[in-house]
Protein backbone atom coordinates (compact mmCIF):
# COMPACT_ATOMS: atom_id res chain seq x y z
CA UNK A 1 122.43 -57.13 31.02
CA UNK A 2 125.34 -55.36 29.77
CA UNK A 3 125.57 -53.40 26.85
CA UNK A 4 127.18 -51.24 24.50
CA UNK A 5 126.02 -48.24 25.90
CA UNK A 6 126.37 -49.05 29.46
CA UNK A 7 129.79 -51.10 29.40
CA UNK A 8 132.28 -49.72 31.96
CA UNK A 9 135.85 -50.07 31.55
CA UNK A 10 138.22 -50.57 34.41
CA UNK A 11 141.78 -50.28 34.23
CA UNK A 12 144.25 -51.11 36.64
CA UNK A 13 148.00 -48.91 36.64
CA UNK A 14 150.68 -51.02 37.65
CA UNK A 15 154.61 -49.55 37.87
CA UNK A 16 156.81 -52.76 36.98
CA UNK A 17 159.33 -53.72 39.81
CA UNK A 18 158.66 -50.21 41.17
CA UNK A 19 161.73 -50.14 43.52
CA UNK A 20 163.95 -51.63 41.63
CA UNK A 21 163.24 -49.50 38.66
CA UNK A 22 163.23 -46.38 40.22
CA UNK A 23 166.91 -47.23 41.84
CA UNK A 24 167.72 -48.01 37.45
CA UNK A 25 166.29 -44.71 36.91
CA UNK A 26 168.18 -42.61 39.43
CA UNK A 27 170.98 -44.65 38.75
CA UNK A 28 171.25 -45.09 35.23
CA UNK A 29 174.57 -47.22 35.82
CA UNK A 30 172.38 -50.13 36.63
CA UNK A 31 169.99 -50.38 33.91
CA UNK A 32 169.67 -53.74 32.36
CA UNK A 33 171.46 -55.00 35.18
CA UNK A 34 170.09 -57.28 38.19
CA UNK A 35 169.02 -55.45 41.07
CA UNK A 36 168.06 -56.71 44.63
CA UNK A 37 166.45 -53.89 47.25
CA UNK A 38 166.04 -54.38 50.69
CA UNK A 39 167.96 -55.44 53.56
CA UNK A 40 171.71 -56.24 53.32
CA UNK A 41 172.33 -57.85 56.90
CA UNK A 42 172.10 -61.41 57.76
CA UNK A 43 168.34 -61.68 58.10
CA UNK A 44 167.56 -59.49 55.34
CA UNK A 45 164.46 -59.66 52.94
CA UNK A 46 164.50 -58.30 49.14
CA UNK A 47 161.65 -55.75 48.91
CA UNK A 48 162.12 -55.78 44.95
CA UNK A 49 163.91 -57.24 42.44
CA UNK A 50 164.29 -56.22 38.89
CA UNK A 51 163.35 -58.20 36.05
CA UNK A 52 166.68 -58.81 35.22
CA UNK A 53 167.16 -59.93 38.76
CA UNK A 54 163.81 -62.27 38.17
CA UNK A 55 165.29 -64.82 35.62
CA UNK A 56 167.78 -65.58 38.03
CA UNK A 57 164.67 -66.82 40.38
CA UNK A 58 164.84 -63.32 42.58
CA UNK A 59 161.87 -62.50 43.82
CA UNK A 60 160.30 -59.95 46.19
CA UNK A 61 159.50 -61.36 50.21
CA UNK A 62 162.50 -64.18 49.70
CA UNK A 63 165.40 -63.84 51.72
CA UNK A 64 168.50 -61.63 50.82
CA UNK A 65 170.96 -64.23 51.40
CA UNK A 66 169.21 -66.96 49.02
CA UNK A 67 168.13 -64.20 46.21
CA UNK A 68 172.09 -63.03 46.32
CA UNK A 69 173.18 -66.75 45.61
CA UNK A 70 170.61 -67.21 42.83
CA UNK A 71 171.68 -63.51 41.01
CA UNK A 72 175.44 -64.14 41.91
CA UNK A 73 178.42 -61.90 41.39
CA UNK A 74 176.50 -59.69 38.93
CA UNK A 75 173.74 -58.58 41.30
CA UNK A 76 173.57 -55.16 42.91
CA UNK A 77 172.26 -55.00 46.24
CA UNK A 78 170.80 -51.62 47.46
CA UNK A 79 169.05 -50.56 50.55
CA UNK A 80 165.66 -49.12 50.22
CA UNK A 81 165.24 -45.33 49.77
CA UNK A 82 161.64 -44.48 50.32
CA UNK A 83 161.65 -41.00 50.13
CA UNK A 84 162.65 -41.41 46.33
CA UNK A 85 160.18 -43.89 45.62
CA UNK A 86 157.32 -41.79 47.40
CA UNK A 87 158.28 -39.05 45.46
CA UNK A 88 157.81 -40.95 41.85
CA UNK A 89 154.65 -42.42 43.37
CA UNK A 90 153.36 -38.88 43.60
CA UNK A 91 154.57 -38.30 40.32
CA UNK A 92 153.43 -41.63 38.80
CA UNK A 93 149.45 -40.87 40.42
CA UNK A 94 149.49 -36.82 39.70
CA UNK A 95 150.09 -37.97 36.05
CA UNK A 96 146.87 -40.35 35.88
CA UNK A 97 144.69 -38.05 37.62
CA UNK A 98 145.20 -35.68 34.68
CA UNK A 99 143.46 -38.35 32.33
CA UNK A 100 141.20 -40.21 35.10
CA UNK A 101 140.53 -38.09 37.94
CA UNK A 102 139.35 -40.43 40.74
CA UNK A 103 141.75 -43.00 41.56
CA UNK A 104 141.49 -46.07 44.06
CA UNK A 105 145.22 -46.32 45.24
CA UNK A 106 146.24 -49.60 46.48
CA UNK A 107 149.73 -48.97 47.41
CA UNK A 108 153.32 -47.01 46.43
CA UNK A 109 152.57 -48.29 42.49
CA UNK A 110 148.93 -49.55 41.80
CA UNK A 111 146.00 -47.96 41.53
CA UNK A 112 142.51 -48.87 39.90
CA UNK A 113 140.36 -45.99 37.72
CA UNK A 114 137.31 -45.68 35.68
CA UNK A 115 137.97 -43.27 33.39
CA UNK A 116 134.41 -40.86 32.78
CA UNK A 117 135.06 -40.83 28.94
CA UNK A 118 135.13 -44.45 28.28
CA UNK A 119 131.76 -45.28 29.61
CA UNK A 120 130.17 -46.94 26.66
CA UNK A 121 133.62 -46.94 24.74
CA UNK A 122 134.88 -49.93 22.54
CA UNK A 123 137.69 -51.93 22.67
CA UNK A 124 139.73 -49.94 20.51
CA UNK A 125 138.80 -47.08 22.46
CA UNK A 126 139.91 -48.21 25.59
CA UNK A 127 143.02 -49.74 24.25
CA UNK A 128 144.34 -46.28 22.93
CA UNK A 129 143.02 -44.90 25.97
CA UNK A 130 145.24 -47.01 28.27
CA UNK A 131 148.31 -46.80 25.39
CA UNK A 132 148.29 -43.38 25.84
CA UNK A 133 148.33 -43.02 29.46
CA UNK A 134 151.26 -45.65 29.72
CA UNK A 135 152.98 -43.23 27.28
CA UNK A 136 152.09 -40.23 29.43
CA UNK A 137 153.24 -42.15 32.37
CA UNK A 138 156.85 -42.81 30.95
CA UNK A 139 157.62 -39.48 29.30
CA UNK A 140 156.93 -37.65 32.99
CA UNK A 141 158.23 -40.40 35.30
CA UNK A 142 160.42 -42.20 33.31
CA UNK A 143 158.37 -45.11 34.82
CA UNK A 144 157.33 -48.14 32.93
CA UNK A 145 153.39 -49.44 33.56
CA UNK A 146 151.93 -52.09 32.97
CA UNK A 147 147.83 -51.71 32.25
CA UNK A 148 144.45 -53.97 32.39
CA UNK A 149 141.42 -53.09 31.14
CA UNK A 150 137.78 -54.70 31.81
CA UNK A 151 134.51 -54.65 33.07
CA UNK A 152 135.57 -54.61 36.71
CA UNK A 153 138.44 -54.44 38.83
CA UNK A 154 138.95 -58.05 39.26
CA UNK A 155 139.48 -58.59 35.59
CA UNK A 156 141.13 -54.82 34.92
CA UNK A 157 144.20 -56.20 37.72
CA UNK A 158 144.29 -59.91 35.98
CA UNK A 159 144.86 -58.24 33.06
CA UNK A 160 147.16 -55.91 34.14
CA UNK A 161 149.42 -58.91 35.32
CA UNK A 162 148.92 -60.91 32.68
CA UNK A 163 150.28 -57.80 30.70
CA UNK A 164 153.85 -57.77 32.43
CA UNK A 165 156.35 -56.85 32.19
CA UNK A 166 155.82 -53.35 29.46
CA UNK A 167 152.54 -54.59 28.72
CA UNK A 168 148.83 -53.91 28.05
CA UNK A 169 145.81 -56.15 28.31
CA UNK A 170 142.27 -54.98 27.15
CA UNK A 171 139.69 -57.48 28.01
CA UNK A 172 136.82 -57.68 26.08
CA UNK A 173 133.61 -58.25 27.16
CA UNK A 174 133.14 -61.67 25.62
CA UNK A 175 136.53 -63.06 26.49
CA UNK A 176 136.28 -61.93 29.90
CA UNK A 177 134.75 -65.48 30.92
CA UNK A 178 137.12 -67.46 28.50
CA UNK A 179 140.03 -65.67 30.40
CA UNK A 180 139.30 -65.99 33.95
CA UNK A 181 137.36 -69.66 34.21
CA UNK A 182 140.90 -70.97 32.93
CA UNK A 183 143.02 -69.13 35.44
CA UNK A 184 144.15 -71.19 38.61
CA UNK A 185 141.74 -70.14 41.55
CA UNK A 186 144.53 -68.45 43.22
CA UNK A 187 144.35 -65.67 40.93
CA UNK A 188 140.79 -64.97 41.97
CA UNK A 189 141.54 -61.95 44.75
CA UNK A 190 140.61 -62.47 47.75
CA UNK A 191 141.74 -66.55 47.88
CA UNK A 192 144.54 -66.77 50.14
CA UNK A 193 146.94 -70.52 50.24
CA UNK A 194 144.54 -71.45 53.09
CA UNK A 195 141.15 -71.10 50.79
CA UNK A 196 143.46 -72.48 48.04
CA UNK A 197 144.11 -75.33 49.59
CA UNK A 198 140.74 -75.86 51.06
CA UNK A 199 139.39 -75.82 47.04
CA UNK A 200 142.11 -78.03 45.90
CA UNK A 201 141.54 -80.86 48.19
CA UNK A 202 137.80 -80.67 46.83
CA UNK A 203 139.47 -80.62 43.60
CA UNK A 204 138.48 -77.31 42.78
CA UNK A 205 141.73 -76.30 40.68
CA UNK A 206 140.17 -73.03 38.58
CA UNK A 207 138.15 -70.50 39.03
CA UNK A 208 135.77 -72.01 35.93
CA UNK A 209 135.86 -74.81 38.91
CA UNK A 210 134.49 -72.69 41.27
CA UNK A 211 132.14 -70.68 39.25
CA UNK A 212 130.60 -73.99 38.29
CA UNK A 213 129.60 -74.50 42.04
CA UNK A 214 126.16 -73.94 43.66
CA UNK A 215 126.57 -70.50 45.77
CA UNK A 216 125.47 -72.43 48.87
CA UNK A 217 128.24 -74.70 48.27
CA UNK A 218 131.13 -71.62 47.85
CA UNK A 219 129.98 -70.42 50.85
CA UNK A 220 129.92 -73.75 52.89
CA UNK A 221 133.34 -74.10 51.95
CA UNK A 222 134.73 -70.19 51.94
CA UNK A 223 132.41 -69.25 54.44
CA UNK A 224 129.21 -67.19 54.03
CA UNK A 225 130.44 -63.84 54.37
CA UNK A 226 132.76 -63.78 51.62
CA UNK A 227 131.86 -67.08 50.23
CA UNK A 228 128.93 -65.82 47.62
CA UNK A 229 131.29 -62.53 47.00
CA UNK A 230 133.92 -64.88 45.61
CA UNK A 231 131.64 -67.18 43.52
CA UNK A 232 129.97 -63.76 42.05
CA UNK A 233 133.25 -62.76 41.07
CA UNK A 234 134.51 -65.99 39.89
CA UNK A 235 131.06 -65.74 37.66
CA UNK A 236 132.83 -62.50 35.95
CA UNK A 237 130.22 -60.47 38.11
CA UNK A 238 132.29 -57.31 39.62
CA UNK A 239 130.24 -53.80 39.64
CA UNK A 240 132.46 -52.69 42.58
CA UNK A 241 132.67 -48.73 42.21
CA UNK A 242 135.97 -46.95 41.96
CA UNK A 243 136.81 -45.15 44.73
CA UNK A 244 139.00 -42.86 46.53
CA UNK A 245 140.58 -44.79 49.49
CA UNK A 246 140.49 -43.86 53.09
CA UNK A 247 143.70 -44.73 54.75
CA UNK A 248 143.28 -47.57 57.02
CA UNK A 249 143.88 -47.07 60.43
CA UNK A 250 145.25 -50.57 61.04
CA UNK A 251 146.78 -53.36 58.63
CA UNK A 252 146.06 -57.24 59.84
CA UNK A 253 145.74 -61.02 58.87
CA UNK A 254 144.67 -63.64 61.02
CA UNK A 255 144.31 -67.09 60.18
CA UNK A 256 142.24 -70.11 61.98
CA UNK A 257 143.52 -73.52 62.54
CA UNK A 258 142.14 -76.79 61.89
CA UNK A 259 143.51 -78.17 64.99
CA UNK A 260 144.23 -76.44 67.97
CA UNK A 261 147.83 -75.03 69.25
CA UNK A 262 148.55 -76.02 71.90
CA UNK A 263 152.55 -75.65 72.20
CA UNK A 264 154.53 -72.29 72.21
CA UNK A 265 157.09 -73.10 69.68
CA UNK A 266 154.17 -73.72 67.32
CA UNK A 267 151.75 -70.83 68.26
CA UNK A 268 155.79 -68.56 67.72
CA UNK A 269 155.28 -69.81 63.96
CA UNK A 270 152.16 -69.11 63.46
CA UNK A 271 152.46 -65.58 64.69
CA UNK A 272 155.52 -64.63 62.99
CA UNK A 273 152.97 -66.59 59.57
CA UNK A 274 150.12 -63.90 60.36
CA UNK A 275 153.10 -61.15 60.45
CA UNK A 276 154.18 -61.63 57.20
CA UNK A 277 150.86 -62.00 55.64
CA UNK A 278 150.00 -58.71 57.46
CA UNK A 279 153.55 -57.06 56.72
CA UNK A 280 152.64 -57.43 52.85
CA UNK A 281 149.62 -55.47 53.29
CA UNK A 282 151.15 -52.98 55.26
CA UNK A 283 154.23 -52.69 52.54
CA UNK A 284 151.57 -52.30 49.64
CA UNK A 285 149.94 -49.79 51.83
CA UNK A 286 153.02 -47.87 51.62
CA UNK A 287 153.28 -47.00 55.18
CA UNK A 288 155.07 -47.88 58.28
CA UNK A 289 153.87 -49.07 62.14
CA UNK A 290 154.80 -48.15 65.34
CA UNK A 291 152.57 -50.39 66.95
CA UNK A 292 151.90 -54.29 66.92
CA UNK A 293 148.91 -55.96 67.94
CA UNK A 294 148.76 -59.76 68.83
CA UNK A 295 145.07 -61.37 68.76
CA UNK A 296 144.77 -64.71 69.78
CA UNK A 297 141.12 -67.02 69.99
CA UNK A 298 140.98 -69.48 72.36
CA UNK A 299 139.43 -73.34 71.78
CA UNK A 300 136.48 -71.71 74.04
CA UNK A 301 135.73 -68.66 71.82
CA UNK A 302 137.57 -66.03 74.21
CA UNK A 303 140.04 -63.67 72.80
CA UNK A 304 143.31 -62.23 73.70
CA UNK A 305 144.79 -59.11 72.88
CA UNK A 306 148.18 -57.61 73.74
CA UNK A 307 150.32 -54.73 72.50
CA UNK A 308 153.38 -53.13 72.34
CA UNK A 309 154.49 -49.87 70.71
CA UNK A 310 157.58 -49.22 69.20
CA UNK A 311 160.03 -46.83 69.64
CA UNK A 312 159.94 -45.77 66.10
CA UNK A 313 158.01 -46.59 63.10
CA UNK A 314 159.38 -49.26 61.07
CA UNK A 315 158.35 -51.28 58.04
CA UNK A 316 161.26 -53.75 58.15
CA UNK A 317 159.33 -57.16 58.60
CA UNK A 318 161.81 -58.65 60.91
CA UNK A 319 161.27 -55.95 63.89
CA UNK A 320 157.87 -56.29 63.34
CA UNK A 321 157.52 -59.97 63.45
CA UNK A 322 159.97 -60.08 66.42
CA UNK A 323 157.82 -57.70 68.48
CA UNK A 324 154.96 -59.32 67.71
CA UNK A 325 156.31 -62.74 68.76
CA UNK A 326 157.31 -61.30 71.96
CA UNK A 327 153.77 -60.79 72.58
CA UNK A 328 152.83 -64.49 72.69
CA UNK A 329 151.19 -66.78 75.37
CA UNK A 330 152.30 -70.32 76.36
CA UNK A 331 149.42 -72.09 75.41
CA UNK A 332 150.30 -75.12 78.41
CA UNK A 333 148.85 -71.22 80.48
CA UNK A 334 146.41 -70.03 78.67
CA UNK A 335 144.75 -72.58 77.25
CA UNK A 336 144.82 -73.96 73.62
CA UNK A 337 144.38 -71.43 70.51
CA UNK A 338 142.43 -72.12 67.67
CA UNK A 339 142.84 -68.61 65.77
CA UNK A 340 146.24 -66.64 65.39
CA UNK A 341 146.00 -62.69 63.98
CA UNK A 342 148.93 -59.95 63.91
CA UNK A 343 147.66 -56.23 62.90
CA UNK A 344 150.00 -52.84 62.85
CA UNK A 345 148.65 -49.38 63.69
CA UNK A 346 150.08 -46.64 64.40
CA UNK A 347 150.20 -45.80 60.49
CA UNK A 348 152.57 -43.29 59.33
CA UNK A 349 153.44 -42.74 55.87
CA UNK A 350 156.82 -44.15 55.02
CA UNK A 351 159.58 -41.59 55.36
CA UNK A 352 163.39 -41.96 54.41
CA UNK A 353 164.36 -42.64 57.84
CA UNK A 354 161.43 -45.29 58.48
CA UNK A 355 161.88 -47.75 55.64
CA UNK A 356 163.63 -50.52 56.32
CA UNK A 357 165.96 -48.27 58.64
CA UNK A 358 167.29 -51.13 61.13
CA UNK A 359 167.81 -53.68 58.81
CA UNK A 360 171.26 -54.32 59.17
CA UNK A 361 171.52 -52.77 63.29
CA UNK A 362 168.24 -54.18 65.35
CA UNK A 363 168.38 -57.73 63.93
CA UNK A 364 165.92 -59.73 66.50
CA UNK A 365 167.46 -61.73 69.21
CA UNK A 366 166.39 -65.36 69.40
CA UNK A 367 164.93 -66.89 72.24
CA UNK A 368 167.08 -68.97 74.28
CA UNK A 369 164.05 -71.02 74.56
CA UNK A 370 162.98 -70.98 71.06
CA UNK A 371 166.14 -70.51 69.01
CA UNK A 372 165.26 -68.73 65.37
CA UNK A 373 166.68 -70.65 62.17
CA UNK A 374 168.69 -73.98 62.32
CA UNK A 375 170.61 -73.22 65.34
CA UNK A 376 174.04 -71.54 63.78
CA UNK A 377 175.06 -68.61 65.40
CA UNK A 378 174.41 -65.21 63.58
CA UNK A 379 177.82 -63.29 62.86
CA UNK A 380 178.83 -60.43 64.36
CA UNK A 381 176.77 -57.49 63.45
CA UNK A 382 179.41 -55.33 60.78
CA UNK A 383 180.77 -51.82 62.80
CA UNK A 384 179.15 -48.83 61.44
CA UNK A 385 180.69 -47.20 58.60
CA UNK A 386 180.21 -43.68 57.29
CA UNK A 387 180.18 -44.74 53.48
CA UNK A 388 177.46 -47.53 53.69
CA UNK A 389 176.78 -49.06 49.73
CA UNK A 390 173.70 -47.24 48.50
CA UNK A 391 174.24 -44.19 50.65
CA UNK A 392 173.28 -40.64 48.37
CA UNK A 393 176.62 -38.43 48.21
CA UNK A 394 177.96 -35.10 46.71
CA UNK A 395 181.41 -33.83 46.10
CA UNK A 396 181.52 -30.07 44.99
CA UNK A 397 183.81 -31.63 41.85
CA UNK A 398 181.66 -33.80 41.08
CA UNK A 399 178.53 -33.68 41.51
CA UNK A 400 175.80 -35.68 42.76
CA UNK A 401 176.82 -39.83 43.13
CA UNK A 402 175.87 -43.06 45.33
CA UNK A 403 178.83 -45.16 47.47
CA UNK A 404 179.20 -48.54 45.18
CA UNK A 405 181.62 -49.99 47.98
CA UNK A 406 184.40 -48.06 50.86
CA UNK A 407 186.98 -49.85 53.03
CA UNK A 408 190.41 -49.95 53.34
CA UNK A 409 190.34 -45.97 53.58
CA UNK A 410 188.92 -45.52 50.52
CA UNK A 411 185.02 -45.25 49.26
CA UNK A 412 184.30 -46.27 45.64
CA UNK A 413 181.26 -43.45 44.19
CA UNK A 414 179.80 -43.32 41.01
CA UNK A 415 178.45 -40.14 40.21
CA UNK A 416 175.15 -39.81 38.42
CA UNK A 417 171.50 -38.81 38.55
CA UNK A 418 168.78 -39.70 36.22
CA UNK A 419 169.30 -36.75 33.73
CA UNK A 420 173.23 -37.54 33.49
CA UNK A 421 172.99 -41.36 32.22
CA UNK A 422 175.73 -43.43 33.43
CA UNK A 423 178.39 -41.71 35.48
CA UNK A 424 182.05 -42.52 35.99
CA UNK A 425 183.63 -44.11 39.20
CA UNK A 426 185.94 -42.45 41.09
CA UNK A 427 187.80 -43.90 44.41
CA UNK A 428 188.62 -41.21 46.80
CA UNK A 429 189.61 -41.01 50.42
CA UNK A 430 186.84 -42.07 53.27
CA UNK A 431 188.10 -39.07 55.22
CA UNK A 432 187.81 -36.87 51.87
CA UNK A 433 186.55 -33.22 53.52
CA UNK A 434 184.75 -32.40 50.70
CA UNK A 435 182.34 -35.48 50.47
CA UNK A 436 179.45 -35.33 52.23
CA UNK A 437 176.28 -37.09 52.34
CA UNK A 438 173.28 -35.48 49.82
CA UNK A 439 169.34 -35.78 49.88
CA UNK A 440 168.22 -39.15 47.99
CA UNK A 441 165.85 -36.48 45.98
CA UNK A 442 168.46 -35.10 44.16
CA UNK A 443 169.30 -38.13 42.43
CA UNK A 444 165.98 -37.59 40.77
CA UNK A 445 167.04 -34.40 38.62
């Protein structure tokens, strides 16, 4: 039994819309304004939208082209610069590790941490606590974070999205059950839309629902390996320890099928399905892959594995997903499939040139026998221009600046950093001798 003197408190750090605010913070121009990052060519996918970006229906994972149309003529569109937003992750995590030293990173902007001096502390005492490292946190990043604070880490990262945007949520111990048996059992981590469904067809619609079940019968229906680990947390039982994290050697999802594959075209979506789902880890990982692993369980129990490395590591989810799609097996030859997984090695932590860097030059060929999309041509891929929108410039008049837009001879800059506030505009020549192209990095003085 819990009590005063024993009660832990775990928080969870969360930056809100990390890339998108860090491109409003080194770009002060576009603060309160809707921002889209990611890719910018045909196929491209928004890595993260701000909030103001977010009432228009934006969201991160959905395609450029649809999230464009929702923000309309308002929206900026920038390509991701991961240098800068390693760089403020560094900055974000050196700043909680002077208040809570061990930290359980889970990606570029979340981390989990029990701080030493709450054990046994109250409420009130955590919820200065975590007010005053969100205040640290935004006077030496300029970064705003959301916080959640319970008895484990399940409830601590509820709260802390329950708290967004700007927010802070300290659980207390005897609301802990209140909060989470009324949450929709998708908000339980570790239930995926496959376990959700599976629940919701039993009609089990919360996680009070699924707490209410015998353990035997959570693990009949999740399985009994992570079955009973689910219905202990759904039970608001989580003594998980916070921990430094290892980095994982390889980043996967894999996904069994009720009912066999046995055609190409289908076995092609569920491949690039398990790419995706594996693509997000990787992303929140905050690293890139150069190689991509194809696992595939036969009706008969036998597995296949094939695959490829790249020429470069890449996080751009389209290169992956193409790669590992090449990899596939005609069923009508190897027999039908009953389990489809994708994993990435080759782990590299994500570098300015290896985020997202072929986003708008390598789009994937379709198949001729397995055409991607609805069958309308792509366009023509753009020709490569010096002054690409987003690129980091300086001009010894003017300082440090970002290209806005360039064609017709001319490039459009605004010049700014995050000390400056927002900059003017200036249009100058393309062939201007004196512009030249600057390190992201300095947009961060």
């Amino acid at each position: 039994m819990t009590t005063a003197a024993n009660r832990r408190w775990v928080l969870h750090v969360d930056l809100d819309a990390f890339f998108a605010s860090a491109e409003q913070l080194t770009r002060p121009t576009l603060r309160d304004r809707p921002v889209l990052v990611g890719g910018l060519g045909a196929r491209g996918v928004v890595a993260g939208a701000s909030y103001e970006a977010r009432e228009f229906g934006a969201r991160s994972a959905m395609p450029m082209s649809r999230a464009r149309r929702l923000v309309g003529a308002g929206g900026v569109v920038l390509p991701p610069r991961g240098v800068v937003y390693r760089e403020l992750s560094i900055a974000v995590f050196d700043t909680l590790r002077s208040r809570v030293p061990v930290l359980e990173t889970l990606s570029l902007d979340e981390a989990f941490g029990e701080p030493a001096e709450l054990a046994g502390a109250s409420a009130e005492d955590a919820d200065h606590f975590c007010a005053e490292l969100r205040a640290e946190v935004l006077a030496k990043t300029g970064l705003v974070a959301s916080v959640g604070a319970g008895s484990g880490k399940q409830i601590a990262k509820i709260g802390s999205g329950l708290a967004k945007p700007d927010g802070l949520l300290v659980v207390r111990p005897e609301e802990e059950l209140t909060l989470l048996h009324s949450l929709p059992v998708r908000s339980l981590w570790g239930i995926g839309p496959v376990a959700e469904e599976r629940l919701r067809k039993l009609g089990i619609d919360t996680i009070g629902h699924l707490a209410a079940l015998p353990v035997t019968e959570a693990a009949s229906i999740l399985g009994t390996t992570i079955g009973p680990g689910l219905h202990r947390l759904a039970n608001g039982l989580d003594d998980r320890p916070v921990v430094e994290r290892a980095e994982a050697k390889q980043v996967s999802a894999e996904t069994t099928y009720p009912t066999d594959i046995v055609a190409l075209t289908h076995l092609r979506r569920a491949v690039a399905t398990s790419a995706t789902a594996a693509h997000q880890r990787l992303r929140k990982d905050g690293r890139a892959a150069r190689t991509v692993v194809l696992k595939l369980r036969k009706s008969d129990m036998s597995i296949l594995t094939r695959s490829t490395t790249l020429p470069y590591s890449t996080e751009d989810v389209q290169v992956l997903t193409a790669a590992a799609q090449r990899l596939a097996l005609d069923p009508l030859e190897v027999g039908p499939i009953r389990l489809v997984g994708v994993g990435f090695a080759g782990l590299s932590a994500i570098a300015q040139d290896s985020l997202f860097p072929e986003l708008d030059s390598l789009e994937p060929e379709p198949s001729q026998e397995d055409p991607v999309g609805d069958g309308v041509s792509e366009p023509a891929q753009e020709p490569d221009r010096r002054w690409r929108p987003g690129t980091d410039v300086r001009h010894p008049d003017f300082g440090h600046g970002w290209v806005q837009g360039s064609g017709h001879g001319v490039v459009t800059i605004r010049f700014e950093t995050r000390s400056t506030g927002p900059g003017p505009a200036r249009t100058l020549d393309e062939a201007d001798p004196l512009l030249d192209h600057a390190d992201p990095l300095s947009s961060l003085q």
